[in-house]
Protein backbone atom coordinates (compact mmCIF):
# COMPACT_ATOMS: atom_id res chain seq x y z
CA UNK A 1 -148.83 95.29 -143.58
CA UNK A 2 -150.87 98.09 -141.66
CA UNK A 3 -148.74 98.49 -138.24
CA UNK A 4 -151.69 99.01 -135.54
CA UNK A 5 -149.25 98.57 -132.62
CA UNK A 6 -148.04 101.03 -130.77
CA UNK A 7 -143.84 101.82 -131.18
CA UNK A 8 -142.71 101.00 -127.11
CA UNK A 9 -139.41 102.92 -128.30
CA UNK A 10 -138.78 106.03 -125.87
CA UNK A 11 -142.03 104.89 -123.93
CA UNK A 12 -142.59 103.69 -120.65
CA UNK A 13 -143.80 100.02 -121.30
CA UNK A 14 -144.64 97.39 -118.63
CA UNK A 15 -143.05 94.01 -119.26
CA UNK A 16 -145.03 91.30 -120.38
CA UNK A 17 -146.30 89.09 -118.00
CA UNK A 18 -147.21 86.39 -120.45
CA UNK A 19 -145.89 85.29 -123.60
CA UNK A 20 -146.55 88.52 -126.07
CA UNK A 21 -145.78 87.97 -129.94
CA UNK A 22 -148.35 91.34 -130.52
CA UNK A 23 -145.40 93.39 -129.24
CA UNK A 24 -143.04 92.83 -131.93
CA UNK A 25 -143.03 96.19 -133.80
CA UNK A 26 -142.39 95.92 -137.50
CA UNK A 27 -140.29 99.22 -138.79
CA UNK A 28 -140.54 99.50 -143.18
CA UNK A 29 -137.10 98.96 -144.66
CA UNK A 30 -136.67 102.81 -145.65
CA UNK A 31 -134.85 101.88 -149.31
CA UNK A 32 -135.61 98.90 -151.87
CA UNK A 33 -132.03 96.73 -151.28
CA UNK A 34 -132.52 94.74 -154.43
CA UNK A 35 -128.84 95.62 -155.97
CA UNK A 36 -126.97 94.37 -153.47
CA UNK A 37 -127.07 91.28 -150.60
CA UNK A 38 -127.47 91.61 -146.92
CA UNK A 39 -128.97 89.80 -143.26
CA UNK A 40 -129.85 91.80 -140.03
CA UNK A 41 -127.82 89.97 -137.56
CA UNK A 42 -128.94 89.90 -133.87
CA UNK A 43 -126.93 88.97 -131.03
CA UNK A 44 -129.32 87.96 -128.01
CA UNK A 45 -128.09 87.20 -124.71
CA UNK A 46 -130.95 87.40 -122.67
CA UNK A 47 -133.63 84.56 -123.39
CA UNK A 48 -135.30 82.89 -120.20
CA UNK A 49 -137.67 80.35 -119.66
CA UNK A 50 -139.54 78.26 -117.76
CA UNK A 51 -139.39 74.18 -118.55
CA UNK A 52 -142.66 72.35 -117.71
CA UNK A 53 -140.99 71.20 -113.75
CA UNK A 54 -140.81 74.82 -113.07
CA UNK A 55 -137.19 75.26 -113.44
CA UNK A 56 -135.67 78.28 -114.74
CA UNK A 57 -133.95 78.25 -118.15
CA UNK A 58 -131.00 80.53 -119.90
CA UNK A 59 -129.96 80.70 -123.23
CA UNK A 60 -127.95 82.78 -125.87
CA UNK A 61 -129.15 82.68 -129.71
CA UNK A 62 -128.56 84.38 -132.82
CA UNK A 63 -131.30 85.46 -134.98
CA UNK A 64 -130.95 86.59 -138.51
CA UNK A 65 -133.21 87.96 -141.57
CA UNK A 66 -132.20 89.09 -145.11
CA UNK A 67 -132.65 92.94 -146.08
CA UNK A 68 -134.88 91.77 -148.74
CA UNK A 69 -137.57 91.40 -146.43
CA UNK A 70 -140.30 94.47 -146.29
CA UNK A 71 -139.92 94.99 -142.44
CA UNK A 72 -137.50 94.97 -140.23
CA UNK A 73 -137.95 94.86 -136.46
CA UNK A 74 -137.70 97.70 -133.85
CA UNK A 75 -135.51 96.33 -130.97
CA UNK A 76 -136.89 97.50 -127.78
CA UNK A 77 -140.21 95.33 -129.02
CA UNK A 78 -137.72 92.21 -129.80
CA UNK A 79 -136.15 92.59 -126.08
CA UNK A 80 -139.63 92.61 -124.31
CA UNK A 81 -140.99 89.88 -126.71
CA UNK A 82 -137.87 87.49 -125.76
CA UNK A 83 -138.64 88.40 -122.06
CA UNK A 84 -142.14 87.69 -122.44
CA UNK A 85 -141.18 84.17 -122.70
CA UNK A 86 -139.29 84.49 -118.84
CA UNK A 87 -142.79 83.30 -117.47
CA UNK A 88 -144.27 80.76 -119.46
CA UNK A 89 -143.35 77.45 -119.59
CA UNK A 90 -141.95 75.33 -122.03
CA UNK A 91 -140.71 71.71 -122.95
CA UNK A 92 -138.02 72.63 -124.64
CA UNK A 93 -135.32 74.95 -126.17
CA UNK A 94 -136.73 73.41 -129.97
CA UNK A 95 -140.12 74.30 -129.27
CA UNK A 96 -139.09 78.00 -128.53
CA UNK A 97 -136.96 78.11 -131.35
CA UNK A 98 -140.10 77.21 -133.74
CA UNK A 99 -141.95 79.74 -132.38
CA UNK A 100 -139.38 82.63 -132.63
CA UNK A 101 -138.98 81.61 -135.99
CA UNK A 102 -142.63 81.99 -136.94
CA UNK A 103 -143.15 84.75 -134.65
CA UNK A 104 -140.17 87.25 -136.64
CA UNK A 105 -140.84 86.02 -139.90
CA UNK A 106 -144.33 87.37 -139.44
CA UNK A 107 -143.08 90.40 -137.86
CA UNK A 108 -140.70 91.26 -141.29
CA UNK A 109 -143.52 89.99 -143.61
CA UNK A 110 -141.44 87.15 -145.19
CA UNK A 111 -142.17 83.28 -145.08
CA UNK A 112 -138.66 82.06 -145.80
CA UNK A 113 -135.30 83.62 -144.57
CA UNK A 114 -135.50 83.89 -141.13
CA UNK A 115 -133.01 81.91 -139.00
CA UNK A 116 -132.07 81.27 -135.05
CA UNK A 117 -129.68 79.10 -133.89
CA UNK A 118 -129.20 78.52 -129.57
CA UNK A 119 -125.59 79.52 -129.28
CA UNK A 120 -122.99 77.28 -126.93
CA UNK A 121 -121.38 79.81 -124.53
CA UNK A 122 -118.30 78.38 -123.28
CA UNK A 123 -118.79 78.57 -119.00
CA UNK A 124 -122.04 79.62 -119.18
CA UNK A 125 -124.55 76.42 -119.01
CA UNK A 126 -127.71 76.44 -120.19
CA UNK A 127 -129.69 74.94 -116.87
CA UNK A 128 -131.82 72.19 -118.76
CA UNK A 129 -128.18 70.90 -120.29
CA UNK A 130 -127.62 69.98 -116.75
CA UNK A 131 -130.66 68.47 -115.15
CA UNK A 132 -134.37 68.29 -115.15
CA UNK A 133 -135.25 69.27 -111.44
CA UNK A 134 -134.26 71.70 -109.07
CA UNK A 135 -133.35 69.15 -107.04
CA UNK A 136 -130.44 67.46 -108.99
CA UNK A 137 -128.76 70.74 -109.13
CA UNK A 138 -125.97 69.18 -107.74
CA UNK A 139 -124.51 68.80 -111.13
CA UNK A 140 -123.88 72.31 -111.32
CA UNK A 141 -121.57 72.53 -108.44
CA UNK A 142 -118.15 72.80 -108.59
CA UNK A 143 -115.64 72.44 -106.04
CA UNK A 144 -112.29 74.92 -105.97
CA UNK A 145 -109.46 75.45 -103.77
CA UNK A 146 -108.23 79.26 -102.99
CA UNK A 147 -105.15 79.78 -100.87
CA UNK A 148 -105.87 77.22 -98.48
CA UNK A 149 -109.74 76.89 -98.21
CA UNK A 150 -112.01 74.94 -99.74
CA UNK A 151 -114.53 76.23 -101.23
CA UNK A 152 -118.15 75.34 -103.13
CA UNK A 153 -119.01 77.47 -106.11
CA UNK A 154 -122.30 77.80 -106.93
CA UNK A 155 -123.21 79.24 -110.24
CA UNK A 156 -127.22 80.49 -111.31
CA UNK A 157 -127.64 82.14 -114.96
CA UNK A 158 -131.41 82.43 -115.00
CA UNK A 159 -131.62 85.88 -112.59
CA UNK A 160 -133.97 88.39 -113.14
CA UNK A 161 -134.84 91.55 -111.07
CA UNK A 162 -136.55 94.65 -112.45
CA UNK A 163 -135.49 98.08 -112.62
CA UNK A 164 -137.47 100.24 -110.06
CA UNK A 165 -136.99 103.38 -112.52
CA UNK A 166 -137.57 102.04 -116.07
CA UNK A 167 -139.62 98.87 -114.87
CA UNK A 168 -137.54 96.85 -117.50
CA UNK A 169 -136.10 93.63 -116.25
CA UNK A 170 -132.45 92.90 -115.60
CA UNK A 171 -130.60 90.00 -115.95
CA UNK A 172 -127.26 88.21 -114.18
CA UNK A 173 -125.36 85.51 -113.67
CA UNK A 174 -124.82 84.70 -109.77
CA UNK A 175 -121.54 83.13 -108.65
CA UNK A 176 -121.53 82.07 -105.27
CA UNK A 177 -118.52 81.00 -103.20
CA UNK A 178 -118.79 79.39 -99.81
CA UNK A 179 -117.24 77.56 -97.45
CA UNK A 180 -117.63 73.72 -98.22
CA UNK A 181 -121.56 72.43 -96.84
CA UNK A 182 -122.79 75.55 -95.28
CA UNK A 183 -124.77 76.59 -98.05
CA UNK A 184 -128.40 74.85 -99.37
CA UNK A 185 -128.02 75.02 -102.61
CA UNK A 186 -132.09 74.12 -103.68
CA UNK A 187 -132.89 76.96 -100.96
CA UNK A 188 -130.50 79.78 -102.52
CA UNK A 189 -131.65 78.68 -105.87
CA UNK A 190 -135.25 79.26 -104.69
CA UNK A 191 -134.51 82.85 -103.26
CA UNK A 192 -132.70 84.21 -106.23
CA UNK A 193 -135.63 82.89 -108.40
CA UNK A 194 -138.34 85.26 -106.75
CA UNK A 195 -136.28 88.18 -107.36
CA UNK A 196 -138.23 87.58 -111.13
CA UNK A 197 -140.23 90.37 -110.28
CA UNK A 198 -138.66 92.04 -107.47
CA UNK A 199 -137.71 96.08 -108.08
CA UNK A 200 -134.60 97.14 -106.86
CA UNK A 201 -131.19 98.48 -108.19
CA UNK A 202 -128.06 95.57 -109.16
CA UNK A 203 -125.75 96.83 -106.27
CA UNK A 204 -129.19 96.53 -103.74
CA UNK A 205 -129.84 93.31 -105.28
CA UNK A 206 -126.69 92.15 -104.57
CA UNK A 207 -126.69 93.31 -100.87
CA UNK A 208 -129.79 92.05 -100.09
CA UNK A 209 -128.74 88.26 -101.64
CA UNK A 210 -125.20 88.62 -99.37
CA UNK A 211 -126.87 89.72 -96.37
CA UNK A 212 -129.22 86.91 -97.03
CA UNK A 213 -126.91 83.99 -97.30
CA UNK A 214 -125.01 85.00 -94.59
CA UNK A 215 -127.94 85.58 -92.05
CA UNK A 216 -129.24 81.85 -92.91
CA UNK A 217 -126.77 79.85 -93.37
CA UNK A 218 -123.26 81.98 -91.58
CA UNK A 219 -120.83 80.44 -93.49
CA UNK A 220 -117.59 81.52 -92.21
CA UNK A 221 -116.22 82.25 -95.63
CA UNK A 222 -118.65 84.03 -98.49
CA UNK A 223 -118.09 85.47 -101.80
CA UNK A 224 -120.95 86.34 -104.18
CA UNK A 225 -120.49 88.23 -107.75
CA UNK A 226 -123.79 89.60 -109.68
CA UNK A 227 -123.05 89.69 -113.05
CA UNK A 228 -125.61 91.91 -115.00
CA UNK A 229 -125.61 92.18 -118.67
CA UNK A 230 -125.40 95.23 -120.09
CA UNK A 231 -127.51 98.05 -120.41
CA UNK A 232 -125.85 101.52 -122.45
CA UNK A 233 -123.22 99.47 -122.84
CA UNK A 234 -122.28 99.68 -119.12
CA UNK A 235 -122.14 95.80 -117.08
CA UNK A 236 -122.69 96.68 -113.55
CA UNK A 237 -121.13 93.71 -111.43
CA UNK A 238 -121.10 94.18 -107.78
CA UNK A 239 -119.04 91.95 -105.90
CA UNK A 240 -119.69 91.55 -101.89
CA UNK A 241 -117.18 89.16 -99.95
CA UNK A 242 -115.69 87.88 -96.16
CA UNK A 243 -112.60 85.98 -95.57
CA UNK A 244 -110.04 85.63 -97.70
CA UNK A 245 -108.87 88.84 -100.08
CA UNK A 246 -108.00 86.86 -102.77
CA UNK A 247 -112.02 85.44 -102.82
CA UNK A 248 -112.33 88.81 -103.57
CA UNK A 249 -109.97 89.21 -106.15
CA UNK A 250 -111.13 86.66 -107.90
CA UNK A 251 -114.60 87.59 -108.02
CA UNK A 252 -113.38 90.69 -109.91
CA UNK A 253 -111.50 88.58 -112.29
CA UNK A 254 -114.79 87.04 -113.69
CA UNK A 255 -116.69 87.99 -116.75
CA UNK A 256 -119.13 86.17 -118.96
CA UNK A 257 -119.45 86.45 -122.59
CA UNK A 258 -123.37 88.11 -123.04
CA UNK A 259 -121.56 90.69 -120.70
């Protein structure tokens, strides 16, 4: 395999704005593995979509390839390949899955080998497990009791800003805890969806989205944690409340597995 691509490691790379196989960047195994057995196991807790209604998706998978295959793939080109995906839309999680599949196993030079399975992440919902239109997202709302409030929760796993120095896209889980009925749910959905391509740091993110929720709808109890995955192996989780201390303190207490 001639490599004609260009290696986006250590480079300052715009993210795909379309679904981008050509930026997977095949590396050559350095060493001929032959007396012994291995796989290249990645972890990926970032994959976004978009199903064919226009509603956001989140996933977790696992990819693996044995060392016996001629290439192996450089990472930074697998992250903005799986974020490619984040705009286009899909009909389902299968139909990415077959294409990841055929997309790495031409990226390592093998035919047969190369596996992904979706992983279930206990407390993390995959969006499309829950409902078809933004609508119905009803389903997705819990309702809790702390100290003597009542509260809604609102959970969203599909958020996406971008970094305004790297211009690499981040990605969080938003919980959001109200009092009961002041909140539109479809309407805060909407607004943390077109932060997709919005530049700005987690902790501005995070004020803007408070000062947001609490300007439209003045709920007289608010809560909202910003979960970011990591990045340098630091999660960055801002957490921006009113009321009651232990909302607060709860908040903190959260933390998702792809963190």
């Amino acid at each position: 395999m001639t490599n004609q691509r260009k290696n986006p490691l250590g480079k300052n790379i715009d993210i795909p704005t379309k679904y981008s196989p050509s930026i997977l960047y095949p590396l050559p195994r350095p060493e001929n593995f032959s007396h012994f057995f291995g796989v290249d196991r990645w972890d990926c807790y970032e994959v976004f979509w978009t199903t064919k209604t226009g509603l956001p998706q989140m996933a977790t998978g696992i990819l693996t390839y044995p060392i016996n295959s001629p290439y192996m793939v450089e990472s930074k080109s697998v992250k903005l390949y799986l974020g490619s995906f984040f705009e286009e839309q899909f009909e389902s999680a299968e139909e990415i899955k077959r294409i990841i599949l055929s997309d790495i196993s031409a990226a390592v030079g093998i035919t047969d080998g190369v596996n992904w399975e979706w992983e279930s992440v206990t407390g993390l919902p995959c969006i499309s497990i829950q409902s078809n239109s933004i609508s119905n997202q009803s389903k997705d709302v819990v309702f809790e009791t702390l100290g003597t409030n009542e509260m809604e929760c609102v959970q969203f796993h599909s958020f996406r800003s971008i970094c305004p120095v790297t211009n690499q896209p981040d990605y969080a889980s938003i919980v959001l805890y109200a009092s009961s009925g002041t909140v539109d749910k479809i309407k805060f959905y909407d607004h943390l969806y077109s932060y997709k391509n919005h530049g700005a740091f987690h902790e501005t993110c995070s004020d803007e989205i408070f000062s947001w929720v609490l300007n439209n709808f003045k709920p007289l109890t608010l809560g909202i944690g910003c979960y970011f995955t990591r990045r340098g192996g630091i999660a960055i989780n801002p957490i921006r409340w009113i009321g009651d201390p232990k909302l607060g303190l709860h908040l903190l207490s959260i933390r998702y597995l792809r963190q």
